[in-house]
Protein backbone atom coordinates (compact mmCIF):
# COMPACT_ATOMS: atom_id res chain seq x y z
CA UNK A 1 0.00 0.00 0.00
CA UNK A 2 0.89 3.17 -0.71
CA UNK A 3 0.91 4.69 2.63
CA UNK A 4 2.88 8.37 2.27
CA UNK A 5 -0.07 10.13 0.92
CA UNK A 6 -2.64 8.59 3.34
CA UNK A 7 -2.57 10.93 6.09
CA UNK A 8 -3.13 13.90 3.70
CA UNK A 9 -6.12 12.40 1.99
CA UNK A 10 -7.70 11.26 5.48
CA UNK A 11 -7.47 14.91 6.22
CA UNK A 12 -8.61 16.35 3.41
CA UNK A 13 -11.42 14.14 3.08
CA UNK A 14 -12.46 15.52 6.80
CA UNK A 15 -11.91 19.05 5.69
CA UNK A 16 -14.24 18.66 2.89
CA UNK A 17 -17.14 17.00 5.51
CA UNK A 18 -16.83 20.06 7.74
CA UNK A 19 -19.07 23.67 7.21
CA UNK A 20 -17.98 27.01 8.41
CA UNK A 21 -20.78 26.90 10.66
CA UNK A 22 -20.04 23.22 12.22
CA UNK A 23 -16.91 24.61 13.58
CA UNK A 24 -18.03 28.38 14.75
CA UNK A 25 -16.76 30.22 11.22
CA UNK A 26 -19.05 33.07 10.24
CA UNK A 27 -20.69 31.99 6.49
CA UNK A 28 -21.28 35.15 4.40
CA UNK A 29 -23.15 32.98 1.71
CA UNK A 30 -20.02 32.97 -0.75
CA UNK A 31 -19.43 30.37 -3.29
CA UNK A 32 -17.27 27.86 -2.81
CA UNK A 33 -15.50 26.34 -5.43
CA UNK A 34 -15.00 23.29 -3.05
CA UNK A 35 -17.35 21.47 -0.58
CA UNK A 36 -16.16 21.89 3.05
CA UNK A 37 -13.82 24.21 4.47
CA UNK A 38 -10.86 25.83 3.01
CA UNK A 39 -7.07 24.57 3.79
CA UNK A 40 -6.42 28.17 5.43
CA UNK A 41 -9.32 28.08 7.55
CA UNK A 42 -8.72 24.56 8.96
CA UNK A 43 -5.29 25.67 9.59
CA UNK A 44 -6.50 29.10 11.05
CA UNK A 45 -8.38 26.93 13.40
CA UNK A 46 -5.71 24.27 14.42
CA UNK A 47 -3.21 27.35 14.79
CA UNK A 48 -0.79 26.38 12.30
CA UNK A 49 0.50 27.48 9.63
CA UNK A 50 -1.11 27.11 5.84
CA UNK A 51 1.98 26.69 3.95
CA UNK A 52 2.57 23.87 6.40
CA UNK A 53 -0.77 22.77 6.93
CA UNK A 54 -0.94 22.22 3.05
CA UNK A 55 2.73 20.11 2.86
CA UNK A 56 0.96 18.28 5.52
CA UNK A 57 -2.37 17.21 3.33
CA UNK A 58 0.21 16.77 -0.04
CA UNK A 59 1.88 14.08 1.85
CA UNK A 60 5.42 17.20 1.27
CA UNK A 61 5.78 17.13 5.32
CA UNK A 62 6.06 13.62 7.09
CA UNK A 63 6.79 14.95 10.26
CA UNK A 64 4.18 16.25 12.14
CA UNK A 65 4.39 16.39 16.16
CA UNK A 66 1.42 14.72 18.20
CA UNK A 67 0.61 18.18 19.42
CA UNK A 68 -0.07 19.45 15.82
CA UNK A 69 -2.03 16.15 15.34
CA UNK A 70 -3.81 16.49 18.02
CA UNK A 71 -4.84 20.15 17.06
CA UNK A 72 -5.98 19.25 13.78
CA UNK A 73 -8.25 16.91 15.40
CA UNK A 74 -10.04 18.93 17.78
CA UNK A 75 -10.73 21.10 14.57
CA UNK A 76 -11.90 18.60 12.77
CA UNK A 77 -13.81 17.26 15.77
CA UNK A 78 -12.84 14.27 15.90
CA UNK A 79 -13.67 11.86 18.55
CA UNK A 80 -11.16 9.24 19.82
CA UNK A 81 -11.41 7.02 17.76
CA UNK A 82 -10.88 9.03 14.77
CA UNK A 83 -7.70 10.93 16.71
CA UNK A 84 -6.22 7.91 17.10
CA UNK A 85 -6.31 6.71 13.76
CA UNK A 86 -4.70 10.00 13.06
CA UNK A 87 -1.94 8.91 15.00
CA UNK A 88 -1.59 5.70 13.29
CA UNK A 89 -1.52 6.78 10.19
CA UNK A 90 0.92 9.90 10.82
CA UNK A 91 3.00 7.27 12.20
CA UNK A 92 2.70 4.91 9.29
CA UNK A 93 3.77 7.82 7.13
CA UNK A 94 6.94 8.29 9.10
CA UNK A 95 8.42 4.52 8.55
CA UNK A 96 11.50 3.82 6.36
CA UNK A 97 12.69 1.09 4.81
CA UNK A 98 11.63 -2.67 4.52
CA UNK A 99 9.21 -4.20 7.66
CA UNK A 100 8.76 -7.19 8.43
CA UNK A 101 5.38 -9.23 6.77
CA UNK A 102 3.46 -9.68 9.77
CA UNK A 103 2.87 -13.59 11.07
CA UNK A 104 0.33 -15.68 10.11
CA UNK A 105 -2.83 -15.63 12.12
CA UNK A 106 -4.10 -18.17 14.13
CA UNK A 107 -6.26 -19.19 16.76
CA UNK A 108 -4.40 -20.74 19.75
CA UNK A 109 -4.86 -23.48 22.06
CA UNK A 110 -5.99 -21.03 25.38
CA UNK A 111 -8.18 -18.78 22.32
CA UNK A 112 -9.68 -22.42 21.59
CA UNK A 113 -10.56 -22.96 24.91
CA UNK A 114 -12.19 -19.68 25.19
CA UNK A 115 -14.18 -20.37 22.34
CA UNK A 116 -15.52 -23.12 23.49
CA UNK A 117 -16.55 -21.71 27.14
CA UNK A 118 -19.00 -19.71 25.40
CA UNK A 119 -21.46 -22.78 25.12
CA UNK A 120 -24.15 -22.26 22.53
CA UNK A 121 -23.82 -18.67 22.41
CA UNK A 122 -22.63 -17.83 18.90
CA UNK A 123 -18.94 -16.39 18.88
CA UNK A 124 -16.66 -16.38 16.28
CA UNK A 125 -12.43 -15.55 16.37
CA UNK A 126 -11.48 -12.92 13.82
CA UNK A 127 -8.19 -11.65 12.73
CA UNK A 128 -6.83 -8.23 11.93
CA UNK A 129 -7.66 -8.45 8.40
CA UNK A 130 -11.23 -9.94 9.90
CA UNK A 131 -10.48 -13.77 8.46
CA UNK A 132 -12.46 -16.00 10.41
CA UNK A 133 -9.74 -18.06 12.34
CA UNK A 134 -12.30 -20.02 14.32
CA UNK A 135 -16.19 -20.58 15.54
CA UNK A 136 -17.93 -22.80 17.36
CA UNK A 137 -21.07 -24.99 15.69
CA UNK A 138 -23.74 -21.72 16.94
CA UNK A 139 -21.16 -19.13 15.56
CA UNK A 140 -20.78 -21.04 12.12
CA UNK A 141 -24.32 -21.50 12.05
CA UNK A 142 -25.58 -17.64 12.98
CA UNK A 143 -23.10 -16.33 10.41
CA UNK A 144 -22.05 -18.43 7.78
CA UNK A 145 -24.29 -22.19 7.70
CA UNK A 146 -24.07 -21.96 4.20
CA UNK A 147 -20.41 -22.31 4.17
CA UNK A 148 -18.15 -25.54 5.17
CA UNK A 149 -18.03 -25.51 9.26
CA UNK A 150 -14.22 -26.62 8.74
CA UNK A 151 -12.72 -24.30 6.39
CA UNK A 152 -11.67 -21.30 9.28
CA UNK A 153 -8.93 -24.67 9.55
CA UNK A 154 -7.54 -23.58 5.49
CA UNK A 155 -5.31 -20.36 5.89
CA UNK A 156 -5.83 -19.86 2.22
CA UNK A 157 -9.46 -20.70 2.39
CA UNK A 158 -10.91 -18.51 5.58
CA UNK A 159 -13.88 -16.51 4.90
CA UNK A 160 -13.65 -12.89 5.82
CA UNK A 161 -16.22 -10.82 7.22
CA UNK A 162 -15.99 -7.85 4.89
CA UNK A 163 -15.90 -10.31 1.65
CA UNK A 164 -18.84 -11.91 3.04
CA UNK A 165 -20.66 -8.68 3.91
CA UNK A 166 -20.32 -6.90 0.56
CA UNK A 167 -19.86 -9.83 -1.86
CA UNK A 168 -21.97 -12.84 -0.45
CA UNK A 169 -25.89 -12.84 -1.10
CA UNK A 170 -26.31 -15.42 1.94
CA UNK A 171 -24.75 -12.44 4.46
CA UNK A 172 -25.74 -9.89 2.65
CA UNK A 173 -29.55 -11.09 3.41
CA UNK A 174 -28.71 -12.41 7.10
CA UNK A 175 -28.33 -8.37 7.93
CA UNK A 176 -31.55 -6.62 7.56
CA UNK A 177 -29.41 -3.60 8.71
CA UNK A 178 -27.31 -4.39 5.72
CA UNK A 179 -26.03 -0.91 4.96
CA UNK A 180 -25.22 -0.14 9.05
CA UNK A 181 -23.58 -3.44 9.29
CA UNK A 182 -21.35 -2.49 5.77
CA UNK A 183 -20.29 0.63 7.09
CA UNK A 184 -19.08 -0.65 10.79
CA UNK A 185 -16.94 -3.20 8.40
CA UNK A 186 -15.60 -0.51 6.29
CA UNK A 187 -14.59 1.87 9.17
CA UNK A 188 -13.09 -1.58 11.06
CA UNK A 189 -10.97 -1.89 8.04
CA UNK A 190 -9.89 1.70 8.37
CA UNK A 191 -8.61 1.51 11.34
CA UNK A 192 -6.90 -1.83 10.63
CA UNK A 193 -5.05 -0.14 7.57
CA UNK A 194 -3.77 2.38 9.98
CA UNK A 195 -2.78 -0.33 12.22
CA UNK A 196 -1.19 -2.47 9.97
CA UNK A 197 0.06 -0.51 7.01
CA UNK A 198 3.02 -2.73 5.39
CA UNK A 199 0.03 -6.20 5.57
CA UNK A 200 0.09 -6.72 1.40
CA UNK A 201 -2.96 -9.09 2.38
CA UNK A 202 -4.85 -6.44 3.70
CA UNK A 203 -4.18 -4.49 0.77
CA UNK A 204 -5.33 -7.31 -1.56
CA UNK A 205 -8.53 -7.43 0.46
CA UNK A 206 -9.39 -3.58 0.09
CA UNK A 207 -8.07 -3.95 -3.53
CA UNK A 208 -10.43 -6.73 -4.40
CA UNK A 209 -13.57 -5.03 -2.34
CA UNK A 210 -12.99 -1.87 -3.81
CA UNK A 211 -12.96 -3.55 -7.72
CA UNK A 212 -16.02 -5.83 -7.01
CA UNK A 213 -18.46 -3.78 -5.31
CA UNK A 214 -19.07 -0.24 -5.93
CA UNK A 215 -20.97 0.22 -2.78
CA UNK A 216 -17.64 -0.46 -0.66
CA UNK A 217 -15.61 2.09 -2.62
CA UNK A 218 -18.12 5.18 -2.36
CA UNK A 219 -17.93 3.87 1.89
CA UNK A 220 -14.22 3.64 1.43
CA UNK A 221 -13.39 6.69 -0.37
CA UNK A 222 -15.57 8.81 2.99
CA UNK A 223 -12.64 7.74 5.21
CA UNK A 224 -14.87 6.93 8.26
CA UNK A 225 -13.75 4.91 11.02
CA UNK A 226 -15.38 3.13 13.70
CA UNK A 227 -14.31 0.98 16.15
CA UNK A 228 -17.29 -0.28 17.85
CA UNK A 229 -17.52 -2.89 20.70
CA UNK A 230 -21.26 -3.34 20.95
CA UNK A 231 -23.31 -3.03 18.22
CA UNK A 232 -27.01 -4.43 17.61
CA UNK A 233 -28.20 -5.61 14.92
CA UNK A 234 -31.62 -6.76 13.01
CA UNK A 235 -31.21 -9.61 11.49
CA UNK A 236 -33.12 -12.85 9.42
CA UNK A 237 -31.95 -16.32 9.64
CA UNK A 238 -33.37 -19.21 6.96
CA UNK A 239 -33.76 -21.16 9.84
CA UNK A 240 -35.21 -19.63 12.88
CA UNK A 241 -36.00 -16.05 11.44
CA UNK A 242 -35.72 -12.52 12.62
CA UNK A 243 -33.64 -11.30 15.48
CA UNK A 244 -32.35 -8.51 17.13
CA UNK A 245 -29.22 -9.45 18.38
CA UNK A 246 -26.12 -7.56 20.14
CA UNK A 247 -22.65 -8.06 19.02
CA UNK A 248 -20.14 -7.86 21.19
CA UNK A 249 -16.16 -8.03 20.64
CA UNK A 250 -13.85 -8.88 23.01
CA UNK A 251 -9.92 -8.59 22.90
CA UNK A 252 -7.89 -11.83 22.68
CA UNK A 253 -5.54 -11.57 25.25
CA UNK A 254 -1.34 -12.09 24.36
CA UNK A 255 -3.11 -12.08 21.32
CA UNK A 256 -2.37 -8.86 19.27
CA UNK A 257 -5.25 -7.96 16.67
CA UNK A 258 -7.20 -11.00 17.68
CA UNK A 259 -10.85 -10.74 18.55
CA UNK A 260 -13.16 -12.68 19.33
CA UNK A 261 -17.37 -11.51 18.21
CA UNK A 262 -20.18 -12.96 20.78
CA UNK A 263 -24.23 -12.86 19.54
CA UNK A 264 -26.64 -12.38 22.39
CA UNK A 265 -30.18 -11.57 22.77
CA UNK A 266 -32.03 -10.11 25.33
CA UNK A 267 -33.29 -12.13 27.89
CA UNK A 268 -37.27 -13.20 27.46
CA UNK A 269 -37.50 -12.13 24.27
CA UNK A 270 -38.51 -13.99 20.58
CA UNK A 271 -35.23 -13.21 19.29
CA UNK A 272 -33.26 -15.23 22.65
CA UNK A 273 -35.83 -17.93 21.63
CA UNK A 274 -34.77 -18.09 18.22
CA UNK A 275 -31.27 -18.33 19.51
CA UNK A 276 -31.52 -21.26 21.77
CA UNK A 277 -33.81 -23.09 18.83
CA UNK A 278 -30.80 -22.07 16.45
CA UNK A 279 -28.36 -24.00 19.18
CA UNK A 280 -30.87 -27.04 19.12
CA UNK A 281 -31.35 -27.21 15.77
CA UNK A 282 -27.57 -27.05 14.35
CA UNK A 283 -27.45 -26.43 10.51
CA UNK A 284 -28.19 -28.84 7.57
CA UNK A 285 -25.33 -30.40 5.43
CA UNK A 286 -26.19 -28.13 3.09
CA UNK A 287 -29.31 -25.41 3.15
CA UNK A 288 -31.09 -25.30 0.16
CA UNK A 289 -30.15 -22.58 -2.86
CA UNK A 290 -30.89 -21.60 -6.26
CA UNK A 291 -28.75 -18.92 -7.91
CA UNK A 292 -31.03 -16.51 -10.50
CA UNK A 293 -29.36 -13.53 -11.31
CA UNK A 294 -25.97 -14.17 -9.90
CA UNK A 295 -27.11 -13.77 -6.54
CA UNK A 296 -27.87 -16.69 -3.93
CA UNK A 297 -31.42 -17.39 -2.74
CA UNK A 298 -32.34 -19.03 0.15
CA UNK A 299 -35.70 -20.38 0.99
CA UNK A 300 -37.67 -17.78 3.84
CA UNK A 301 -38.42 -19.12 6.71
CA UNK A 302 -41.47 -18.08 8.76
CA UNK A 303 -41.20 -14.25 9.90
CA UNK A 304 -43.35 -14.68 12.75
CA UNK A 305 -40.35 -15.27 15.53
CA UNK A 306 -39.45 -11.81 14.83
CA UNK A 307 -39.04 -8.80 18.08
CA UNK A 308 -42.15 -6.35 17.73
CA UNK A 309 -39.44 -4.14 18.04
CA UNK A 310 -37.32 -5.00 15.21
């Protein structure tokens, strides 16, 4: 990837989000030639210099100091989140020479273990490229039934959440939040490229997401980011039906860029119903499909398990 130019166009991109009135700037009704605010305004506002403010954004100036970073980002109003993928990629600019390929990923014996002390609550182990390096039976068959339970075991073969999300007709009709769920994977890829700027497979992933689906490169080219830790979704099974579920992700520990994802319901509800008969009930050797029109159908099942509130 080529990283030098990143932090410029994650800035720019900001600039170009932000109104004279959103951060306090009187607007006389002039005509802009571009959306957003001008380069000497956000630098007016961050206290720096323009001539430096616009090496900065050009990718010229590799140097900037945390304090400068951290002033841009209260103008931009970012939150912390966002500041700190400032700092990662400012920092990603700075590197020289040749690093290291980072390891192969893999789920380890103790991250087994914890896997499997979830019970029949679905959980899944992700990487930092979001490859699926493990599940257990209610986490393969929440997410991806339709797909061989053993192939997180084939390093070349793992499904990835954000392939499955924008390119998979199965997933992309388990999420009736579909274009919330799209954008949390997009801004979780963000931050991972920040993260881990020198991972070619990464690169290939975004490369190959960014060719095959339009809808991931107009998300993409917004440079959001999110990093989210609970998240709840609405969502319809072809085997038990709607849900609204909550996603949580928890940090593998001695595990760096590990995670693993846990699906629960509220307790009482249809949708922790639907859960428990999703644990009884397992998945199929195969479910059921007919492709028409290059997309995968799957037969409905009945809608009447669903949350009034979903």
């Amino acid at each position: 990837m080529d990283k030098k130019p990143r932090l410029g166009e994650f800035l720019k991109m900001r600039r170009s989000q932000l109104q004279p009135a959103d951060v306090g700037l009187p607007d006389f009704g002039e005509r802009r030639r571009v959306p957003g605010l001008r380069r000497d305004e956000l630098a007016q506002l961050a206290g720096v210099g323009l001539s430096y403010y616009t090496r900065l954004e050009q990718g010229l100036s590799l140097n900037a100091s945390p304090e400068v970073l951290d002033a841009l980002a209260r103008a931009l109003g970012l939150d912390e989140v966002e500041r700190a993928h400032l700092h990662d990629l400012a920092r990603a600019s700075r590197r020289t020479g040749t690093r290291r390929r980072p390891a192969p990923e893999r789920a380890g014996d103790t991250t087994q273990q914890l896997l499997g002390a979830f019970g029949d609550a679905p959980a899944i182990v992700l990487g930092r490229r979001s490859d699926v390096l493990a599940w257990n039976r209610t986490g393969h068959a929440l997410f991806a039934g339709h797909l061989d339970p053993h192939i997180p075991d084939q390093p070349d073969q793992r499904p990835n959440t954000a392939r499955l999300v924008f390119l998979d007709a199965h997933t992309r009709d388990l999420y009736v939040d579909w274009p919330k769920k799209a954008r949390d994977v997009v801004g979780k890829l963000r931050l991972a490229v920040g993260q881990h700027p020198d991972d070619p497979r990464l690169a290939a992933l975004i490369g190959e997401l960014a060719m095959k689906s339009a809808e991931f490169a107009t998300m993409w080219s917004e440079h959001r980011v999110r990093k989210w830790d609970l998240a709840t979704y609405r969502m319809h099974h072809p085997l038990v039906g709607r849900m609204q579920l909550n996603l949580q992700t928890l940090n593998v520990p001695q595990e760096e860029g590990l995670r693993i994802v846990v699906a629960t319901a509220d307790a009482g509800t249809t949708s922790a119903a639907a859960l428990c008969l999703l644990a009884q009930t397992g998945v199929p050797t195969a479910i059921p499909t007919t492709r028409q029109a290059g997309r995968i159908e799957t037969p409905e099942s009945p809608r009447d398990g669903a949350d009034s509130r979903s």
